[in-house]
N, C-alpha and C. Protein backbone atom coordinates (compact mmCIF):
# COMPACT_ATOMS: atom_id res chain seq x y z
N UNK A 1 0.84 -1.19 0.00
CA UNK A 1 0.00 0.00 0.00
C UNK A 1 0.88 1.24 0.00
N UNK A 2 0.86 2.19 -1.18
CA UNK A 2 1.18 3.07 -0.61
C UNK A 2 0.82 4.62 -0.32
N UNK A 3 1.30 4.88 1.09
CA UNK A 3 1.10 5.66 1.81
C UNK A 3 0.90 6.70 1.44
N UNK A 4 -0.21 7.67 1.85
CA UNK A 4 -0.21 9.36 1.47
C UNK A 4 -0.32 10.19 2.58
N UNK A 5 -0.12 11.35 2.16
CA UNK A 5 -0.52 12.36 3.29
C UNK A 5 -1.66 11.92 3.87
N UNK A 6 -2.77 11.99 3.29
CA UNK A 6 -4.28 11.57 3.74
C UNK A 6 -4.44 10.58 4.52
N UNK A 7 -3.49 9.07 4.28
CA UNK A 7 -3.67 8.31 4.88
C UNK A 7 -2.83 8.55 5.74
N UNK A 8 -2.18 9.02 5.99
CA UNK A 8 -1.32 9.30 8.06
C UNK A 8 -1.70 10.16 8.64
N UNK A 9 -2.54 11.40 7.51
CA UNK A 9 -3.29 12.12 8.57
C UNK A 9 -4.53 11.32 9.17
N UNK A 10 -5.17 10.32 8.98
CA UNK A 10 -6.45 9.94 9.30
C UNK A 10 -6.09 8.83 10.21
N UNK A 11 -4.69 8.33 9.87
CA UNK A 11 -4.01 7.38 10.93
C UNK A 11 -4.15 8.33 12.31
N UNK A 12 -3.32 8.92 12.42
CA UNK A 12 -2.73 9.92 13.24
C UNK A 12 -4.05 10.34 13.76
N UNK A 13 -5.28 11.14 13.28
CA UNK A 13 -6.31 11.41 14.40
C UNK A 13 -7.38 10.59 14.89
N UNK A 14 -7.05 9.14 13.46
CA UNK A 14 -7.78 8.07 14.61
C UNK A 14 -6.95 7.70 15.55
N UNK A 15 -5.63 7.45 15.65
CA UNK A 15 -5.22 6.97 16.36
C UNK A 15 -4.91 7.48 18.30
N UNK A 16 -4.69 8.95 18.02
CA UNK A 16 -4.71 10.00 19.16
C UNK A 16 -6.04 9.87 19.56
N UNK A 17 -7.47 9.98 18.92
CA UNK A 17 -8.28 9.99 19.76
C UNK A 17 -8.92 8.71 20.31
N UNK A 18 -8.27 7.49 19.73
CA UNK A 18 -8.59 6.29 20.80
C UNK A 18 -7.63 6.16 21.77
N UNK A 19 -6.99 6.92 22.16
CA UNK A 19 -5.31 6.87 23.30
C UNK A 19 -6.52 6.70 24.23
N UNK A 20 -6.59 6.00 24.77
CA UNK A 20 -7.12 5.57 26.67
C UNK A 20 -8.39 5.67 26.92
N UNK A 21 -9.41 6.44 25.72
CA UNK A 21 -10.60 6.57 25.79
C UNK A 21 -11.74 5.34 25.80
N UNK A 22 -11.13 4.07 25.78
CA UNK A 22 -11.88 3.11 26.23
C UNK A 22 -11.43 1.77 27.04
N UNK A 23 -11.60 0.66 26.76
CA UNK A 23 -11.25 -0.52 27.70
C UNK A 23 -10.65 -1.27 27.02
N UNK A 24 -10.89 -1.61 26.05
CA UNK A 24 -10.68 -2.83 24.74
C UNK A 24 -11.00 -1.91 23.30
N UNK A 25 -9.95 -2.35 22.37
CA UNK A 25 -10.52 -2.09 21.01
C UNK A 25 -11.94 -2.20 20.69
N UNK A 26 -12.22 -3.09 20.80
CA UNK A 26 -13.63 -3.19 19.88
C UNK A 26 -14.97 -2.09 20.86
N UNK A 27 -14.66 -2.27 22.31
CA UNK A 27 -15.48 -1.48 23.01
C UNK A 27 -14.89 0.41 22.19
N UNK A 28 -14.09 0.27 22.01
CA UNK A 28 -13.88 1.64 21.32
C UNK A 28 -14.44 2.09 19.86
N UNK A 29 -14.28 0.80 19.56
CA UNK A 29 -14.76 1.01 17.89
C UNK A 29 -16.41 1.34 18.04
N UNK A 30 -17.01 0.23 19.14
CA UNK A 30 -18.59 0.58 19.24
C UNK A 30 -19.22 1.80 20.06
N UNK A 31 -17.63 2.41 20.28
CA UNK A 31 -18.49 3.29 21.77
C UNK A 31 -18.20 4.81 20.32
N UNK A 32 -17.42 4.64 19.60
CA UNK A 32 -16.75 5.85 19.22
C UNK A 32 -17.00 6.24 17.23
N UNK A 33 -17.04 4.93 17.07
CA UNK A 33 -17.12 5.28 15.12
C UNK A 33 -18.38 4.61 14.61
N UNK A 34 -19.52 6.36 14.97
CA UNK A 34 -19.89 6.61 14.91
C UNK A 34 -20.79 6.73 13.27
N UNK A 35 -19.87 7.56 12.21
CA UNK A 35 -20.15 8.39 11.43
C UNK A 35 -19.25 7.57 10.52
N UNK A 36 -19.30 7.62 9.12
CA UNK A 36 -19.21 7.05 8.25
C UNK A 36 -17.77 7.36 7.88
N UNK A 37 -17.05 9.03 8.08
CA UNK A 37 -16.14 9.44 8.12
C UNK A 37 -15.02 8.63 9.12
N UNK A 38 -15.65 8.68 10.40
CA UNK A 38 -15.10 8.17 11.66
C UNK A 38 -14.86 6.50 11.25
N UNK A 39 -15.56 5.37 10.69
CA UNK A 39 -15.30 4.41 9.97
C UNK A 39 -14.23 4.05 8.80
N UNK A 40 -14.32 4.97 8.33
CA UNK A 40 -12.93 5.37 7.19
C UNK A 40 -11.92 5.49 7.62
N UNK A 41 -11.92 6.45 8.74
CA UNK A 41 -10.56 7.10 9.12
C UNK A 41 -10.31 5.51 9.68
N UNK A 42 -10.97 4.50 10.86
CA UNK A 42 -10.59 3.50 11.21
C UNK A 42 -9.79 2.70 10.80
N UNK A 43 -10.66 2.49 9.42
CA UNK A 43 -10.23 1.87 8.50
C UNK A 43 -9.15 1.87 7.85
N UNK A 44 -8.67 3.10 7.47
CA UNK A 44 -7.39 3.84 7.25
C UNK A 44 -6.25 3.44 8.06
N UNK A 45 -6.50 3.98 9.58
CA UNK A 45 -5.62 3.63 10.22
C UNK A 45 -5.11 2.10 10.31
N UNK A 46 -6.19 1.48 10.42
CA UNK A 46 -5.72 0.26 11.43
C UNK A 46 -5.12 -0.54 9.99
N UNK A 47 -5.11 -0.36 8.48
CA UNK A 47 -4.06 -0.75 7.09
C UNK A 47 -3.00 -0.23 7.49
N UNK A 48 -2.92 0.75 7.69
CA UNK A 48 -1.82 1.71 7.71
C UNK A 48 -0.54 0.84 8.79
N UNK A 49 -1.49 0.69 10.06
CA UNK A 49 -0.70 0.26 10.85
C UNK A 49 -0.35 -1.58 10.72
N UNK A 50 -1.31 -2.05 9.82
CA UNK A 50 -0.96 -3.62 9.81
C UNK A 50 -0.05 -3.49 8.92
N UNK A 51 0.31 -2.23 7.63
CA UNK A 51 1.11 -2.67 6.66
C UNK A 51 2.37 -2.09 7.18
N UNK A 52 2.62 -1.45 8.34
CA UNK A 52 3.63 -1.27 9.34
C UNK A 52 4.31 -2.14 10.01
N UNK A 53 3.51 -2.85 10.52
CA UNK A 53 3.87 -3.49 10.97
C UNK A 53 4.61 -5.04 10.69
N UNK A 54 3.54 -5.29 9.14
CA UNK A 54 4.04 -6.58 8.16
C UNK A 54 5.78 -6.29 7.66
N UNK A 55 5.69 -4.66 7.68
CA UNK A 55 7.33 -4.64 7.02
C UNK A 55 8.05 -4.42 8.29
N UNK A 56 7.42 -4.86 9.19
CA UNK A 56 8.92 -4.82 10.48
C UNK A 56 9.11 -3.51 10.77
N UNK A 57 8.04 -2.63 10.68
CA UNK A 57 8.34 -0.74 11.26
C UNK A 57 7.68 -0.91 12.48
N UNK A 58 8.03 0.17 13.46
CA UNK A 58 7.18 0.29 14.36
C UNK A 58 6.43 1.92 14.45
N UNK A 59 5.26 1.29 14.51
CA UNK A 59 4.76 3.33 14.15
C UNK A 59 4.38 3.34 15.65
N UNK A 60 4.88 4.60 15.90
CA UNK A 60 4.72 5.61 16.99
C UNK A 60 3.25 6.64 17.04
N UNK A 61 2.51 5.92 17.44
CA UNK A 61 0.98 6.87 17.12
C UNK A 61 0.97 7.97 18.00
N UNK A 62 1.95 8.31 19.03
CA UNK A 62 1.56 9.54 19.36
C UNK A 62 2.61 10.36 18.70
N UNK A 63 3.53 10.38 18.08
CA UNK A 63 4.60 10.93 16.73
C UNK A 63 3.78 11.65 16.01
N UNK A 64 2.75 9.90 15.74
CA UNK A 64 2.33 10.54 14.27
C UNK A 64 0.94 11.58 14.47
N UNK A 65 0.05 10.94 15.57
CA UNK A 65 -0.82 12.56 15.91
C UNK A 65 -0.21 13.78 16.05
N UNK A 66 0.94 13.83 16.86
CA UNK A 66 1.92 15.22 16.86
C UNK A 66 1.94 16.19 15.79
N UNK A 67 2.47 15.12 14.68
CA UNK A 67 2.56 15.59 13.25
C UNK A 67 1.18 15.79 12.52
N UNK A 68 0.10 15.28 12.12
CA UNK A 68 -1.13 15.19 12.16
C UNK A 68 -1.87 16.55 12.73
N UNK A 69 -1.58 17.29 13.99
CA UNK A 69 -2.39 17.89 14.34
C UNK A 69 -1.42 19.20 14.22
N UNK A 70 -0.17 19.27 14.19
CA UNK A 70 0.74 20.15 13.38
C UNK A 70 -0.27 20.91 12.35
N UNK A 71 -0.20 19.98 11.74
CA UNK A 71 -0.44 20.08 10.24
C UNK A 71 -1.42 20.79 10.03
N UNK A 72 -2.58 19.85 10.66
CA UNK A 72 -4.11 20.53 10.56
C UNK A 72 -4.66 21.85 11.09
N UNK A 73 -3.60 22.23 12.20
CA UNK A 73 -3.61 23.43 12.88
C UNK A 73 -3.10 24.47 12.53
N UNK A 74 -2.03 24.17 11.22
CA UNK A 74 -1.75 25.03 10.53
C UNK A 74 0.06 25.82 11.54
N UNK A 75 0.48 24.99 12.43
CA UNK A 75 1.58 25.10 13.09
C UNK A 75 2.94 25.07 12.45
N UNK A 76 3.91 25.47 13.02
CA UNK A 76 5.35 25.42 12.24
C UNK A 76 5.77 23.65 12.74
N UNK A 77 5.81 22.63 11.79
CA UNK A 77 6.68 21.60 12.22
C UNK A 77 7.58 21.33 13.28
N UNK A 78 7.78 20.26 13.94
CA UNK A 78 8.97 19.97 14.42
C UNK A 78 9.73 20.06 13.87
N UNK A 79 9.94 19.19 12.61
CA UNK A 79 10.86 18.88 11.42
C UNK A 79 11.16 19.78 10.67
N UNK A 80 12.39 20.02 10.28
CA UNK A 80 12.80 20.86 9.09
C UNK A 80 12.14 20.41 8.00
N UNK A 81 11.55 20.97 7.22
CA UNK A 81 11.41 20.63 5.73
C UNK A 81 12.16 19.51 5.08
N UNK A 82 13.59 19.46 5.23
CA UNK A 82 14.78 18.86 4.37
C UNK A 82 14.39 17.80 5.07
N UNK A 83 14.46 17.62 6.59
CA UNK A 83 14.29 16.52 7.73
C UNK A 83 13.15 15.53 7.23
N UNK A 84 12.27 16.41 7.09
CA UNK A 84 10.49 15.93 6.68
C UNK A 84 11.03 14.94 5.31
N UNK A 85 11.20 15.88 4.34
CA UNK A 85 11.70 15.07 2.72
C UNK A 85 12.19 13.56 3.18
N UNK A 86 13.94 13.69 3.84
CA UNK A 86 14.63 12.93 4.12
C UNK A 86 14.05 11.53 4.92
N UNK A 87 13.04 11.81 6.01
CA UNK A 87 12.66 11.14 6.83
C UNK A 87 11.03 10.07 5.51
N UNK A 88 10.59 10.63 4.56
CA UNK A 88 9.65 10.63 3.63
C UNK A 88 10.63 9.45 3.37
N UNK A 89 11.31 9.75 1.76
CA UNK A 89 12.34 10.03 1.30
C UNK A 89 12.78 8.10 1.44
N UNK A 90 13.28 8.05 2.99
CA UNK A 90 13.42 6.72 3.64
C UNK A 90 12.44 5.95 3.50
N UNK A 91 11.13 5.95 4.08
CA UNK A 91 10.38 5.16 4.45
C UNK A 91 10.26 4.73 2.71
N UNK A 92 9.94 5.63 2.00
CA UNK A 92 10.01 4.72 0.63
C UNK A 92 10.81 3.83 0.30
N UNK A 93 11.99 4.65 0.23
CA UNK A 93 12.83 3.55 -0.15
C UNK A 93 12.99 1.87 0.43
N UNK A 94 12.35 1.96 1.81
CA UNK A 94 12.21 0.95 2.62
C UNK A 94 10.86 0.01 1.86
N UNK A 95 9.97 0.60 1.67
CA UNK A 95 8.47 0.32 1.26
C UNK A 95 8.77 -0.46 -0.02
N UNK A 96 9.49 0.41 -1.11
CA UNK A 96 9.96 0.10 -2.25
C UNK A 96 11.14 -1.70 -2.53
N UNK A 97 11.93 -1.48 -1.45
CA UNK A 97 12.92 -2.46 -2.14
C UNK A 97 13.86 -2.66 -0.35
N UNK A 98 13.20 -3.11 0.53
CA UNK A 98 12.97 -3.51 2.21
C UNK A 98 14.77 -4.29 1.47
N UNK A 99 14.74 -5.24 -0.07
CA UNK A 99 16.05 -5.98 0.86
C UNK A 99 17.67 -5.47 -0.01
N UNK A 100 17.17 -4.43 -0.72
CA UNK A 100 18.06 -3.21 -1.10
C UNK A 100 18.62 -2.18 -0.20
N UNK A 101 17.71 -1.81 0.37
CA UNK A 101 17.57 -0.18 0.98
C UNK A 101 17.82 -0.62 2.24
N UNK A 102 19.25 -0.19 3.22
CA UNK A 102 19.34 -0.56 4.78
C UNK A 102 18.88 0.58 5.17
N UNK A 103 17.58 0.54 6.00
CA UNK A 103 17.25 1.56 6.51
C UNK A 103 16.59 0.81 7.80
N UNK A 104 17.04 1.33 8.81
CA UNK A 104 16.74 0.51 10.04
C UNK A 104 15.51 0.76 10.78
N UNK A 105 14.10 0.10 10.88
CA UNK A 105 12.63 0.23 11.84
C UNK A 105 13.35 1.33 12.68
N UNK A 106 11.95 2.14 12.84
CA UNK A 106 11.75 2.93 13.42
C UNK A 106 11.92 2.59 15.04
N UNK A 107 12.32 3.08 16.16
CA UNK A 107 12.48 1.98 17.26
C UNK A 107 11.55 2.77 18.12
């Protein structure tokens, strides 16, 4: 799969707003996605994070809300621009060709 802006932003604010807000996954999914949007974004996320996880990455969901709500808020980055590219940049090359490209999981 590959990844877009769209899909890590929808990772990223499903993922921040299930942080602790329920007991169990599924009690979250029924207590919380709601709306057809809110189903998508789920949906979104939880690919996002299985195809993360199939290539041996580890995603950091409160990273990626950080960045996510950056964004949407219209804030100056953590990341330099060049940083942002570079850090992009990788994960492809990883996505692309995992037994070419040494680029080491995210830890």
């Amino acid at each position: 799969m590959k990844l877009s802006t769209k899909h890590l932003f929808a990772a990223a604010l499903l993922l921040g707003a299930r942080l602790g807000f329920a007991d169990t996954p599924v009690q979250a999914a029924t207590d919380t996605l709601k709306s057809r949007a809110d189903r998508i974004s789920y949906a979104t996320a939880y690919q996002i994070a299985s195809d993360f996880r199939r290539q041996g990455w580890s995603l950091h969901p409160e990273a990626l809300l950080q960045g996510a709500l950056a964004a949407s808020r219209g804030q100056k980055p953590a990341l330099s621009p060049s940083e942002m590219r570079l850090m992009l940049r990788l994960l492809q090359q990883r996505t692309r060709s995992p037994a070419k490209t040494h680029v080491p999981p995210a830890k």
